[in-house]
C-alpha atoms as a PDB file:
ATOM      1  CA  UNK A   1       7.598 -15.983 128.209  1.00  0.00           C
ATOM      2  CA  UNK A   2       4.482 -17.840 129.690  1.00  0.00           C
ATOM      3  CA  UNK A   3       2.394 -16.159 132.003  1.00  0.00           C
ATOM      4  CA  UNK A   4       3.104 -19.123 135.001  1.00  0.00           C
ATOM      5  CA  UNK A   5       6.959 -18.123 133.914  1.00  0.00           C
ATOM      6  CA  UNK A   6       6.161 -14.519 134.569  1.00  0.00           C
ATOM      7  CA  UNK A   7       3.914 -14.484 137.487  1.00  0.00           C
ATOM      8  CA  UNK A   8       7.058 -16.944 139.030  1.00  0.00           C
ATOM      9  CA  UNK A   9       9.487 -14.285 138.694  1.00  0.00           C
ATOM     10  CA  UNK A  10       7.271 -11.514 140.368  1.00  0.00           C
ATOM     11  CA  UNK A  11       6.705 -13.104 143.519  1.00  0.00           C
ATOM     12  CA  UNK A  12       9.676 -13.899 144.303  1.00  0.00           C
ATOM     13  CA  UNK A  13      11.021 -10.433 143.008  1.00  0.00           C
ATOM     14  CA  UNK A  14       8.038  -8.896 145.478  1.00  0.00           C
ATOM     15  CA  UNK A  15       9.989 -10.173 148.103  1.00  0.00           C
ATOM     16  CA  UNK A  16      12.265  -6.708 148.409  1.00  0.00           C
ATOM     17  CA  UNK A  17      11.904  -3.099 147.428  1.00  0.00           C
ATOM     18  CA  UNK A  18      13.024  -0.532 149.573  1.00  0.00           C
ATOM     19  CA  UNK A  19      17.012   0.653 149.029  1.00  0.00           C
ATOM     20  CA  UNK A  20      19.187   1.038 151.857  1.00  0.00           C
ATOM     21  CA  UNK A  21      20.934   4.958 152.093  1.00  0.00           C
ATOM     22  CA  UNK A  22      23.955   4.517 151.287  1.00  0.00           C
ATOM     23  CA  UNK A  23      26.293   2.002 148.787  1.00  0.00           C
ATOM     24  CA  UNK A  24      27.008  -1.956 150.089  1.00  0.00           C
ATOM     25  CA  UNK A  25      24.284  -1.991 152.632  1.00  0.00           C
ATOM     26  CA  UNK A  26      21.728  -4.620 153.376  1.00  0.00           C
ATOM     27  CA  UNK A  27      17.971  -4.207 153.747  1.00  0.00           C
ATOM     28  CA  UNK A  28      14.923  -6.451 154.431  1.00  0.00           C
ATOM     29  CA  UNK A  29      11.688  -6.918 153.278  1.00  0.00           C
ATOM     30  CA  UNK A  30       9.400  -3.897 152.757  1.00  0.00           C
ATOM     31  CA  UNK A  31       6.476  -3.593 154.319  1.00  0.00           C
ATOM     32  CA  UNK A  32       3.750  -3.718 153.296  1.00  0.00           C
ATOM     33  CA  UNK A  33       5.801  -6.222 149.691  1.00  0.00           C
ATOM     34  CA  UNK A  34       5.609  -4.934 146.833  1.00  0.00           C
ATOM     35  CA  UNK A  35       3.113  -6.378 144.574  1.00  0.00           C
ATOM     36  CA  UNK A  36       3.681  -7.966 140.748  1.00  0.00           C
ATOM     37  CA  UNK A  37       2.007  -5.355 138.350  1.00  0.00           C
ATOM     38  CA  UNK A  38       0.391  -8.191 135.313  1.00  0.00           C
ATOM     39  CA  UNK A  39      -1.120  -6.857 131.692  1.00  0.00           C
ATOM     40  CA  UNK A  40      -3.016  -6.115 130.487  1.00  0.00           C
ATOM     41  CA  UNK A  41      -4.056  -2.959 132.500  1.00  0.00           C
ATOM     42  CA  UNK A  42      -6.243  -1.565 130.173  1.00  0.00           C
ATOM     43  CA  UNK A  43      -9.347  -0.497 132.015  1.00  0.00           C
ATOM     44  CA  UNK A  44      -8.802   1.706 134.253  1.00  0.00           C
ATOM     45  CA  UNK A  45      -5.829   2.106 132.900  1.00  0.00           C
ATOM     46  CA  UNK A  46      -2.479   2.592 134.367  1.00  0.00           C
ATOM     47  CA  UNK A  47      -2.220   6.384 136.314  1.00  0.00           C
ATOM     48  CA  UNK A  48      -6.123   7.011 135.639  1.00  0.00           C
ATOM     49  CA  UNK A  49      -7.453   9.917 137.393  1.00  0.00           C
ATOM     50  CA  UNK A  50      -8.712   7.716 140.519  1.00  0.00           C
ATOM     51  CA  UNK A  51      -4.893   7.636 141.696  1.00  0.00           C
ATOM     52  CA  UNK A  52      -3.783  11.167 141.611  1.00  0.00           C
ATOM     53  CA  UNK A  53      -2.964  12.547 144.854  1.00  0.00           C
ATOM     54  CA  UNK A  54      -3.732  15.578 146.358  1.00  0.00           C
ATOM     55  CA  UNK A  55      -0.832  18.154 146.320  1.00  0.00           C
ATOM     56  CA  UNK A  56      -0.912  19.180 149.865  1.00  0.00           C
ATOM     57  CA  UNK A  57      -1.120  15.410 150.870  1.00  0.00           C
ATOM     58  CA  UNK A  58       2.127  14.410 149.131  1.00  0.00           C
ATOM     59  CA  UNK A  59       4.217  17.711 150.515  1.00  0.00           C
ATOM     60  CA  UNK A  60       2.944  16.901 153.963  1.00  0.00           C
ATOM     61  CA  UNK A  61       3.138  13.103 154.154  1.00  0.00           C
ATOM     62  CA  UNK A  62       6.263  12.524 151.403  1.00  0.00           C
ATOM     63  CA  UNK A  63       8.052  16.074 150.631  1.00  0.00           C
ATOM     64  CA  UNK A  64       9.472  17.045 154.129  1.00  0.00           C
ATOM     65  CA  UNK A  65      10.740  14.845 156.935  1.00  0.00           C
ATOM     66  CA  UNK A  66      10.103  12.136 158.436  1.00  0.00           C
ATOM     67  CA  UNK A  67       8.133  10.944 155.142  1.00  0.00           C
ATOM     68  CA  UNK A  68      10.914  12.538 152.844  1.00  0.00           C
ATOM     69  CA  UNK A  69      13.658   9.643 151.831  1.00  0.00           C
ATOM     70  CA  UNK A  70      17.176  10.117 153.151  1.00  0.00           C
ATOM     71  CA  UNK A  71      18.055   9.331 149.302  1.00  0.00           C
ATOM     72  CA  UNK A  72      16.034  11.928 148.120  1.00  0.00           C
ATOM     73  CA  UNK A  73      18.216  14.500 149.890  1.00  0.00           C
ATOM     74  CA  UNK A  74      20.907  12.803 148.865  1.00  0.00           C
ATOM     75  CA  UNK A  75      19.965  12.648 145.090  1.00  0.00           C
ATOM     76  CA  UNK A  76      19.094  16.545 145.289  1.00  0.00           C
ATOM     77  CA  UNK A  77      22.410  17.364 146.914  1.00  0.00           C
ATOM     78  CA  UNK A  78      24.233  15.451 144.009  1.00  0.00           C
ATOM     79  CA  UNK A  79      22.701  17.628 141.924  1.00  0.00           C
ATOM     80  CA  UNK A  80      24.217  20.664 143.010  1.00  0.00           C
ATOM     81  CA  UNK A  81      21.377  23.228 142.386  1.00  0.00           C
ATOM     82  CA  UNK A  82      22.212  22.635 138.700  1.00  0.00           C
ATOM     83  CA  UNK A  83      19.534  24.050 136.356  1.00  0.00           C
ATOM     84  CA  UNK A  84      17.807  21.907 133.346  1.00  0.00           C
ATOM     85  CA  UNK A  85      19.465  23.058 129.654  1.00  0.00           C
ATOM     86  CA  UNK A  86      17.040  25.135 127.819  1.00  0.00           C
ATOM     87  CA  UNK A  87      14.207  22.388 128.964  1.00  0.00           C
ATOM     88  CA  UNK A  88      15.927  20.062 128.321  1.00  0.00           C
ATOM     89  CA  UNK A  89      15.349  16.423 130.520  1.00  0.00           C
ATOM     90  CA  UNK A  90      18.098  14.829 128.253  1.00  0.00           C
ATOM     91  CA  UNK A  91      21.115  17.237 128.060  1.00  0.00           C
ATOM     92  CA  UNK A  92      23.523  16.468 124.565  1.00  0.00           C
ATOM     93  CA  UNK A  93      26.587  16.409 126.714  1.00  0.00           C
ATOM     94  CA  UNK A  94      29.232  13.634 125.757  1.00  0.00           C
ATOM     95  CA  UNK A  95      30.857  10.897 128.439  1.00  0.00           C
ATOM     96  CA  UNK A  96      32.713   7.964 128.369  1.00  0.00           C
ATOM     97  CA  UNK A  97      29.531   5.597 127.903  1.00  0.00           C
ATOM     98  CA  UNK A  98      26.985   7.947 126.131  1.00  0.00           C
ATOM     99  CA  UNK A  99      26.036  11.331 123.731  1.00  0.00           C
ATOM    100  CA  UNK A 100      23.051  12.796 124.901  1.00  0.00           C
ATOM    101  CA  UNK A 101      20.431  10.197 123.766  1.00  0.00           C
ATOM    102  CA  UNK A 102      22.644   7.664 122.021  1.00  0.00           C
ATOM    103  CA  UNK A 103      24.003   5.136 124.824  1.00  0.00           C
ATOM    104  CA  UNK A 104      27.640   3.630 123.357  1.00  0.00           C
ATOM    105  CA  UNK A 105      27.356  -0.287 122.751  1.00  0.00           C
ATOM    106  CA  UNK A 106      29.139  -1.884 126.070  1.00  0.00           C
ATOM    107  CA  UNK A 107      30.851  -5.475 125.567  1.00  0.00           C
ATOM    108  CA  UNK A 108      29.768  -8.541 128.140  1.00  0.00           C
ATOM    109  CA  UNK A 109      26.354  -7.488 127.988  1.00  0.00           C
ATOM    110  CA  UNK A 110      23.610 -10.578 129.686  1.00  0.00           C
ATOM    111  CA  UNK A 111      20.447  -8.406 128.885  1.00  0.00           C
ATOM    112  CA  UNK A 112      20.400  -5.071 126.620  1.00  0.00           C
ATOM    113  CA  UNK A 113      16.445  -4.872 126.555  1.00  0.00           C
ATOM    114  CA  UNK A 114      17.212  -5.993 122.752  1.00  0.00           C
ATOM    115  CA  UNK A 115      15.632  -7.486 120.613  1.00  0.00           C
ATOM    116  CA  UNK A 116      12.110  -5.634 120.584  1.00  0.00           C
ATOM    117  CA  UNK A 117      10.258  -9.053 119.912  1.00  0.00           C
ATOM    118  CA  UNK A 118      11.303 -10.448 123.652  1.00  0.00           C
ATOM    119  CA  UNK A 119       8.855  -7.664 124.981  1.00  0.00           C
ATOM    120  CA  UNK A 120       5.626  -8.793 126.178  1.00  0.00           C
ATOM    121  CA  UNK A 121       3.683  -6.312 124.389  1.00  0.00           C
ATOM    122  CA  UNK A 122       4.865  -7.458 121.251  1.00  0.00           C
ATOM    123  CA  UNK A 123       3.810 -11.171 121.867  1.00  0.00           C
ATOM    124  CA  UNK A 124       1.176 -11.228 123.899  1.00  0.00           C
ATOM    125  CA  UNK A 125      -2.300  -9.930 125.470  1.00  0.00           C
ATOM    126  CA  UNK A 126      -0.624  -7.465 127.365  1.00  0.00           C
ATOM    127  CA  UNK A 127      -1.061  -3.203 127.201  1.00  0.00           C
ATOM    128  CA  UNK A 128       2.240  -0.914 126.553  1.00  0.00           C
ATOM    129  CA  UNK A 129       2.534   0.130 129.839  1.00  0.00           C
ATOM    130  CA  UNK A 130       2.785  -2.997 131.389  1.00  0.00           C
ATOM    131  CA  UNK A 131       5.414  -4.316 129.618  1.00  0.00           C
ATOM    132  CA  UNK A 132       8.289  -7.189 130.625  1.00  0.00           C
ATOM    133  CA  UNK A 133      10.849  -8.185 129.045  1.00  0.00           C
ATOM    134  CA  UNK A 134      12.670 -12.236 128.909  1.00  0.00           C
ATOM    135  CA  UNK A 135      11.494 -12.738 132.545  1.00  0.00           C
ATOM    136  CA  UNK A 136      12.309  -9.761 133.938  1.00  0.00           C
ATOM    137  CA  UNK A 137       9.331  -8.412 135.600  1.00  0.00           C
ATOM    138  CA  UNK A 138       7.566  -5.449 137.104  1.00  0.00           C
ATOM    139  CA  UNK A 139       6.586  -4.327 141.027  1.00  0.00           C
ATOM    140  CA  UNK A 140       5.960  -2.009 142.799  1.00  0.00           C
ATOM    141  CA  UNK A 141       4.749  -0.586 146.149  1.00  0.00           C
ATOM    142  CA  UNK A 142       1.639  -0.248 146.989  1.00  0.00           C
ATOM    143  CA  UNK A 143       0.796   1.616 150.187  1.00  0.00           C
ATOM    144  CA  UNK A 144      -2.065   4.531 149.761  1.00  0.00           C
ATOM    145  CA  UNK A 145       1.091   7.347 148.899  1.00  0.00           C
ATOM    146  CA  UNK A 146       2.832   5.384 146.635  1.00  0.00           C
ATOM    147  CA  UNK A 147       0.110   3.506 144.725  1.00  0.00           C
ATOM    148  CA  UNK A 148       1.224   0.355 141.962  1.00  0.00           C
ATOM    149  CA  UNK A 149      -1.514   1.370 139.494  1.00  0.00           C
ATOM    150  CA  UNK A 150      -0.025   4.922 139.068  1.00  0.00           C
ATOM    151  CA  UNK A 151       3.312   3.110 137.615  1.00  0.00           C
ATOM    152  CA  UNK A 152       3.986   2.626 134.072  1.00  0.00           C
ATOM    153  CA  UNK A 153       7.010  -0.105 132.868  1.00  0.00           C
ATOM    154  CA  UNK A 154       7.393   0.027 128.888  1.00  0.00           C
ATOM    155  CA  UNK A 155      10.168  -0.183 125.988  1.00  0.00           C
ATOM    156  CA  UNK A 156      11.795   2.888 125.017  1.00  0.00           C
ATOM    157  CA  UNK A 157      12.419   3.262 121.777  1.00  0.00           C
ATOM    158  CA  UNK A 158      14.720   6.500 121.805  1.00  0.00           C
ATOM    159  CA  UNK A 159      16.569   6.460 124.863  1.00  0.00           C
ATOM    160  CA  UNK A 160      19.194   4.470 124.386  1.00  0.00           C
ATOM    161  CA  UNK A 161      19.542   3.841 120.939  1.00  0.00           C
ATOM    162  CA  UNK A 162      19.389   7.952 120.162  1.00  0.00           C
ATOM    163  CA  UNK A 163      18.586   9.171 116.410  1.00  0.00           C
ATOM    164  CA  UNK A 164      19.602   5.509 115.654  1.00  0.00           C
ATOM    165  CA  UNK A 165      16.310   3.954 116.136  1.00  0.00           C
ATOM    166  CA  UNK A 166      14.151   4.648 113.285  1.00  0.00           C
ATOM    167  CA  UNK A 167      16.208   2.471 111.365  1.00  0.00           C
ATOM    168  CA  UNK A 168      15.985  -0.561 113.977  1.00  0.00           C
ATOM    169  CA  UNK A 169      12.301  -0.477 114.201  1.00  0.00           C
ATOM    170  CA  UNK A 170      12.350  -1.341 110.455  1.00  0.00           C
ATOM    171  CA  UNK A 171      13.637  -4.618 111.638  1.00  0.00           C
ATOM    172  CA  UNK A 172      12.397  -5.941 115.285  1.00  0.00           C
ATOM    173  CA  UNK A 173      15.000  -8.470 115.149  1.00  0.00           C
ATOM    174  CA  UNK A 174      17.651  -5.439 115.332  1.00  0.00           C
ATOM    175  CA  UNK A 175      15.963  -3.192 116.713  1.00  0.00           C
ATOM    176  CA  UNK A 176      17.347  -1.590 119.782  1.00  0.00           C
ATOM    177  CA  UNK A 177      15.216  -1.001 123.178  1.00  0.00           C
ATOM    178  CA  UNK A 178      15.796   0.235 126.874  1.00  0.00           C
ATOM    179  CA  UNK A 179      13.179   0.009 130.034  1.00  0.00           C
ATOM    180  CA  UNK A 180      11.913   2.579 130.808  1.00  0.00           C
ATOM    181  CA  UNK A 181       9.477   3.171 134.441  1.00  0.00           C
ATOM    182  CA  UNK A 182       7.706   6.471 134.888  1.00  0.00           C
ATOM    183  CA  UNK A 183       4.904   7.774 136.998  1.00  0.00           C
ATOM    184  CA  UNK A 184       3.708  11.929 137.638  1.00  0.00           C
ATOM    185  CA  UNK A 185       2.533  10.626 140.750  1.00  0.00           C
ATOM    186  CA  UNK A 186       4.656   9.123 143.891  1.00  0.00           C
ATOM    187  CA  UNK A 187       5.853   5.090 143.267  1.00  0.00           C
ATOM    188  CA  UNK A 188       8.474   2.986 144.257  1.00  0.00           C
ATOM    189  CA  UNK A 189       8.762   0.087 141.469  1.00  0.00           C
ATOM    190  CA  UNK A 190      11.462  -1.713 139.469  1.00  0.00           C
ATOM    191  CA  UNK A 191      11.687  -4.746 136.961  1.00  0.00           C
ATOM    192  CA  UNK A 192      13.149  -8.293 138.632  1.00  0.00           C
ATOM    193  CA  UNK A 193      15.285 -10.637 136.838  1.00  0.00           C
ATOM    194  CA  UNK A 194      14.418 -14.055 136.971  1.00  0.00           C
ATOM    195  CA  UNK A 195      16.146 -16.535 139.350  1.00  0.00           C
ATOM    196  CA  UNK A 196      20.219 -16.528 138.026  1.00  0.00           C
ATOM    197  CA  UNK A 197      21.911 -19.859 139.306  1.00  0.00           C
ATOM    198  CA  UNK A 198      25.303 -19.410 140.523  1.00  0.00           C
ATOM    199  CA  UNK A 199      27.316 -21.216 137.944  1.00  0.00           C
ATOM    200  CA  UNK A 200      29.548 -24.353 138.999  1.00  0.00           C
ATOM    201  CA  UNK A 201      32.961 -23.286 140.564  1.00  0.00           C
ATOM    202  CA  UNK A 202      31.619 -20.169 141.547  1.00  0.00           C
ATOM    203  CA  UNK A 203      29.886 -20.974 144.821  1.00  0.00           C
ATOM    204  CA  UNK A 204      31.468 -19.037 147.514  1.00  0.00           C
ATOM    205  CA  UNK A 205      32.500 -16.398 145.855  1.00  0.00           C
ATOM    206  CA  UNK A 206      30.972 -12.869 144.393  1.00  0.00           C
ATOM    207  CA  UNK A 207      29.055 -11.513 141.649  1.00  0.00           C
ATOM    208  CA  UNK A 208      29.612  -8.165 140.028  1.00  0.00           C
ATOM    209  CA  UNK A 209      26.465  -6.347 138.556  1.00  0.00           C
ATOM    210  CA  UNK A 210      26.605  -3.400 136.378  1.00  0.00           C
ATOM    211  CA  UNK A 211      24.049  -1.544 134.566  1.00  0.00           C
ATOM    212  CA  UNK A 212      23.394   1.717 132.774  1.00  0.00           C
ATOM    213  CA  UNK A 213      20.835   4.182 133.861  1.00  0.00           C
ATOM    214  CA  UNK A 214      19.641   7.459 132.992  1.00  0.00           C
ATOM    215  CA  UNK A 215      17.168  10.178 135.465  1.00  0.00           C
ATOM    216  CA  UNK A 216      15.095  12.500 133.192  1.00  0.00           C
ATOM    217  CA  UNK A 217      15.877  15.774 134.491  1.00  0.00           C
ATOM    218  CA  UNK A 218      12.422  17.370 135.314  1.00  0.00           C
ATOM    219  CA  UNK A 219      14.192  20.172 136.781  1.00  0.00           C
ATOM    220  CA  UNK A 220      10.794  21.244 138.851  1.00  0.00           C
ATOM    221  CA  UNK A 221      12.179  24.727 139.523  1.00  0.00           C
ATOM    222  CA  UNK A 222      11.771  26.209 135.832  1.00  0.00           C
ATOM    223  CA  UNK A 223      12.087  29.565 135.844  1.00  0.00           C
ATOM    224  CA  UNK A 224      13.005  29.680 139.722  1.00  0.00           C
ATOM    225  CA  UNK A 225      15.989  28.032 139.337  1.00  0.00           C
ATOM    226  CA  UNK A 226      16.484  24.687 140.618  1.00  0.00           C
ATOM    227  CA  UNK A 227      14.029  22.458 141.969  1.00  0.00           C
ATOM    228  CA  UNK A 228      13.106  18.920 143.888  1.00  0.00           C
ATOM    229  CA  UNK A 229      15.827  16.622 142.303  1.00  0.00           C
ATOM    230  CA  UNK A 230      14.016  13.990 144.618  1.00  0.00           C
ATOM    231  CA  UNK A 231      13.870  11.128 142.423  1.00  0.00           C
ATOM    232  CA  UNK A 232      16.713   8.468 142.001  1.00  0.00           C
ATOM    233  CA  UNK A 233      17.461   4.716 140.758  1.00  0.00           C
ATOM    234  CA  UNK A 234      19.309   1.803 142.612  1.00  0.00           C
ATOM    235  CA  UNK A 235      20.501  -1.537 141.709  1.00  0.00           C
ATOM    236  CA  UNK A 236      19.831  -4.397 144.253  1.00  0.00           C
ATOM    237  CA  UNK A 237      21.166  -7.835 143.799  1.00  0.00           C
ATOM    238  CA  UNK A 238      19.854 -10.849 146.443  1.00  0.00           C
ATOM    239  CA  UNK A 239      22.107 -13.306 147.453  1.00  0.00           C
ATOM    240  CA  UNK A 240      19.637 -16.264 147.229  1.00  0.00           C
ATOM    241  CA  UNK A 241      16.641 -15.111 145.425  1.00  0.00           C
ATOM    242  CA  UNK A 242      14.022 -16.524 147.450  1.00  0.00           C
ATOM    243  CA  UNK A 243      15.550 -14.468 150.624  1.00  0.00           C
ATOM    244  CA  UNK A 244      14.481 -11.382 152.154  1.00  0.00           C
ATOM    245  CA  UNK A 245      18.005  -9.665 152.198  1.00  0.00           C
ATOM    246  CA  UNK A 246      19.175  -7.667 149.141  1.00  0.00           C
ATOM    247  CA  UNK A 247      22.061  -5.382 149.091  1.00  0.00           C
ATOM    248  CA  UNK A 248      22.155  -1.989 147.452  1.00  0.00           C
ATOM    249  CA  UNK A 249      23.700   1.006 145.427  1.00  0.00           C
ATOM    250  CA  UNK A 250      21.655   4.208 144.711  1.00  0.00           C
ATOM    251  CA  UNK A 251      22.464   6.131 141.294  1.00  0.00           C
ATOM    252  CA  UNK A 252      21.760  10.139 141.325  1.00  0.00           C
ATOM    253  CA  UNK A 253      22.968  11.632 138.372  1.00  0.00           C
ATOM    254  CA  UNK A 254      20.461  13.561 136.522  1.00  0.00           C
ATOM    255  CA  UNK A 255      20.033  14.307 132.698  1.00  0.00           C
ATOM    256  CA  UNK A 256      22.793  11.986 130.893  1.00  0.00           C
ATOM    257  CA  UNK A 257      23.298   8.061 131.106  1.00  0.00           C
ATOM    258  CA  UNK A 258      25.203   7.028 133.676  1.00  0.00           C
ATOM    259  CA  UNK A 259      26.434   3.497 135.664  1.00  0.00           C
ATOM    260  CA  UNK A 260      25.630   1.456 138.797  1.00  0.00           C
ATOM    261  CA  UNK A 261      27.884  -1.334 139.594  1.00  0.00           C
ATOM    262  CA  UNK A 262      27.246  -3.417 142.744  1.00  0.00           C
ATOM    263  CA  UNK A 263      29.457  -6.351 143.967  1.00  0.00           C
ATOM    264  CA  UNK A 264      28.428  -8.673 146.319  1.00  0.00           C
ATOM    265  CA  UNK A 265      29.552 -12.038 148.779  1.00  0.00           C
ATOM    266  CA  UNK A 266      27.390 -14.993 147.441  1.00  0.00           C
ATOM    267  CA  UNK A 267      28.164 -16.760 150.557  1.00  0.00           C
ATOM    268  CA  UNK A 268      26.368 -20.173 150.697  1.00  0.00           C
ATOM    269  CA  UNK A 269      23.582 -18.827 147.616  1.00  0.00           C
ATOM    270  CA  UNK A 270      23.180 -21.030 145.180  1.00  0.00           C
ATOM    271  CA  UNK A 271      21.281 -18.180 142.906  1.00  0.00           C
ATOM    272  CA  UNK A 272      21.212 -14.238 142.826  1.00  0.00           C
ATOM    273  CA  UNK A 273      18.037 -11.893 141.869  1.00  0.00           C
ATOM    274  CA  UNK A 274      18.774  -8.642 139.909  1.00  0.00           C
ATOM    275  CA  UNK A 275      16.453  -5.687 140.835  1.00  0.00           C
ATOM    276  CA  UNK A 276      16.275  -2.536 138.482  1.00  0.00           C
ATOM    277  CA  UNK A 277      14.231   0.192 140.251  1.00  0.00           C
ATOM    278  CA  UNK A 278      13.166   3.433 140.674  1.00  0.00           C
ATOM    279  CA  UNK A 279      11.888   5.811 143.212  1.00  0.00           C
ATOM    280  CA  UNK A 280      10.192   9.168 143.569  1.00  0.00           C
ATOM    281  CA  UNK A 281       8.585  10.697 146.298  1.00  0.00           C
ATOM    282  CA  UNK A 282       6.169  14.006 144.830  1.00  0.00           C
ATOM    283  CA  UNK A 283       4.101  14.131 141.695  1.00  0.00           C
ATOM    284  CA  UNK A 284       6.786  15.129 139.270  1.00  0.00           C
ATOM    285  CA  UNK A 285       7.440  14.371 135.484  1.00  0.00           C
ATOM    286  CA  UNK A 286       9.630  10.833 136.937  1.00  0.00           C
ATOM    287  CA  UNK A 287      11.180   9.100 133.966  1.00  0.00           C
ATOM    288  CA  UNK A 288      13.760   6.207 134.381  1.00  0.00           C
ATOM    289  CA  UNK A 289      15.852   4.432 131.782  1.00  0.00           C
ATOM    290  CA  UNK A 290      18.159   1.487 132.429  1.00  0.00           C
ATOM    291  CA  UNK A 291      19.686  -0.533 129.529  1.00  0.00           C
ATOM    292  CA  UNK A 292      22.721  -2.921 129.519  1.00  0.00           C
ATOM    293  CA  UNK A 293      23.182  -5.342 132.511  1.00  0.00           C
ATOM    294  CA  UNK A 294      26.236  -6.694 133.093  1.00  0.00           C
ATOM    295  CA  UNK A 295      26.808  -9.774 135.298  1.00  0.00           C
ATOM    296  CA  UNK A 296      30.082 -11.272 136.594  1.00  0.00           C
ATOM    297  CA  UNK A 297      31.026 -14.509 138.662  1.00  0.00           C
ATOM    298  CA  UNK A 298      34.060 -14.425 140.507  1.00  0.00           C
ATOM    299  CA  UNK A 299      35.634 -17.468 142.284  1.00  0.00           C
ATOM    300  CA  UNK A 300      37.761 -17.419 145.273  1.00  0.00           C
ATOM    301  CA  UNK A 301      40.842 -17.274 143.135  1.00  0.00           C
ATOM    302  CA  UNK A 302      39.725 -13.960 141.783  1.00  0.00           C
ATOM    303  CA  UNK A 303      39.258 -15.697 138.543  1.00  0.00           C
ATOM    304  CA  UNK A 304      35.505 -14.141 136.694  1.00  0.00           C
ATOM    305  CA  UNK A 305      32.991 -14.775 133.734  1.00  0.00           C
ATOM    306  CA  UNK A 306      30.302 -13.091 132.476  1.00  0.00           C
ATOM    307  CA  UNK A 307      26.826 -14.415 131.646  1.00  0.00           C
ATOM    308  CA  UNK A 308      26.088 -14.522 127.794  1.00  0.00           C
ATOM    309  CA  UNK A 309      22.299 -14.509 128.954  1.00  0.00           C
ATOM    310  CA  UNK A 310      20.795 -13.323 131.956  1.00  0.00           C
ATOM    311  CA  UNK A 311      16.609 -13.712 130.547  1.00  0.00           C
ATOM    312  CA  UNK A 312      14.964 -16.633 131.031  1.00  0.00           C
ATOM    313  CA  UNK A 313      18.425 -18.699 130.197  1.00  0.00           C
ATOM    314  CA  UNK A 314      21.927 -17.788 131.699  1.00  0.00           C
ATOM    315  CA  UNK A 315      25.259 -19.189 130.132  1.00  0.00           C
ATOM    316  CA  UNK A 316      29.009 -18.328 131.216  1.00  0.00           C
ATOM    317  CA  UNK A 317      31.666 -16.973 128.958  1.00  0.00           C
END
């Protein structure tokens, strides 16, 4: 991906951030935008000690109300008071779609953070934690709380693929990969897509996006018993890229891989914008995975197809 391509994809990604509280609803632009975070950020580097917050300023300004997120309560209730296994952040529980690290392969998949040489750290003058990957590209708010620079975006190597992964880095064309963003200090941020036309017969109709997700479960009440689950994912999707109106669904399950589907009216768009983020409001140990998006055209017939590609090409099925 060329750095013009890149820096495209971020500004108009920039455009929205914050999620609406609850599933389906629409939201404007943030304010202040988020900004595009571009590699190589290698000195300072990215969370240097310049950006760490003091304690009593994030409970006061970010850890009670009015500064607490209504989805933070939200993500902690979902939790139910649940303890983290035996320190565990992953827990080796089995679901439909995963087994502790090892998410299952998923069919009609546009963008599986796969192969490892589409990552920008691999190609060009770029640092590993401020990675992209095929077009899709990082933000993130930056207000004096939530600070950009305190934001890392990178390749996981582990989460995802599980104990399989040794074995695909031997081979980077095989290899298997998920995107990971992480902070210890408070951030908003998420990876764009680039600009998705709305393929021909489609116009007027909806588009279904899906993708997996997991929540490291920090679990910040150790000994005490449960903690500030405060930290949670969403999935936007614009309706005309270059807009200011995205619509949202919030994911809050904790400690296993899990799924965020969001469907929404294209109306008179003639292209969509996919935004994977994540969200945490205190200075806790905030990892978040998402691997395997999934998008579907539907026509006013009910009649769908999946993209084959959703990077910096798109092709129906």
């Amino acid at each position: 991906m060329t750095r013009t391509r890149f820096i495209i994809a971020v500004l108009v990604a920039v455009l929205m951030l914050v999620p609406a509280t609850v599933a389906s609803a629409q939201t404007g632009p943030a304010t202040p935008p988020p900004i595009a975070i571009k590699g190589p950020r290698l000195a300072p580097p990215a969370i240097g000690k310049g950006g760490v917050l003091d304690p009593y300023e994030i409970y006061n300004n970010l850890l009670v109300p009015p500064g607490l997120p209504v989805q933070s309560l939200e993500a902690d209730a979902a939790d139910g008071g649940r303890n983290q296994v035996s320190g565990k952040g992953i827990r080796e529980v089995s679901n439909a779609i995963s087994y502790g690290l090892l998410l299952y392969d998923t069919p009609n998949v546009c963008n599986n953070f796969d192969p490892g040489g589409d990552w920008a750290s691999l190609t060009t003058n770029t640092d590993v934690w401020t990675d992209w990957f095929g077009g899709w590209a990082p933000f993130a708010i930056d207000n004096g709380y939530y600070q950009a620079k305190n934001v890392t975006f990178s390749r996981e190597r582990s989460v995802g693929p599980g104990n399989t992964y040794v074995h695909a880095e031997k081979n980077m064309a095989t290899a298997q990969h998920s995107a990971k963003i992480a902070s210890n200090q408070p951030y908003a941020a998420g990876f764009g897509s680039p600009i998705i036309p709305v393929p021909a017969g489609y116009e007027g109709g909806k588009a279904l996006v899906t993708v997996k997700y997991l929540i490291w479960d920090h679990d910040t009440g150790g000994d005490m018993g449960d903690g500030w689950d405060y930290d949670w994912a969403s999935l936007g999707v614009k309706p005309g890229a270059a807009g200011d109106v995205a619509v949202y669904v919030n994911g809050y399950v904790r400690g296993e891989w899990a799924e965020m589907t969001n469907t929404i009216d294209l109306g008179d768009a003639k292209d969509i914008m996919v935004l994977l983020q994540a969200h945490s409001p205190g200075a806790f140990n905030s990892n978040i995975y998402f691997d395997d998006v999934q998008i579907a055209f539907i026509d006013a017939q009910g009649n769908g197809a999946y993209l084959k590609d959703c990077k910096l090409a798109e092709s129906v099925k």
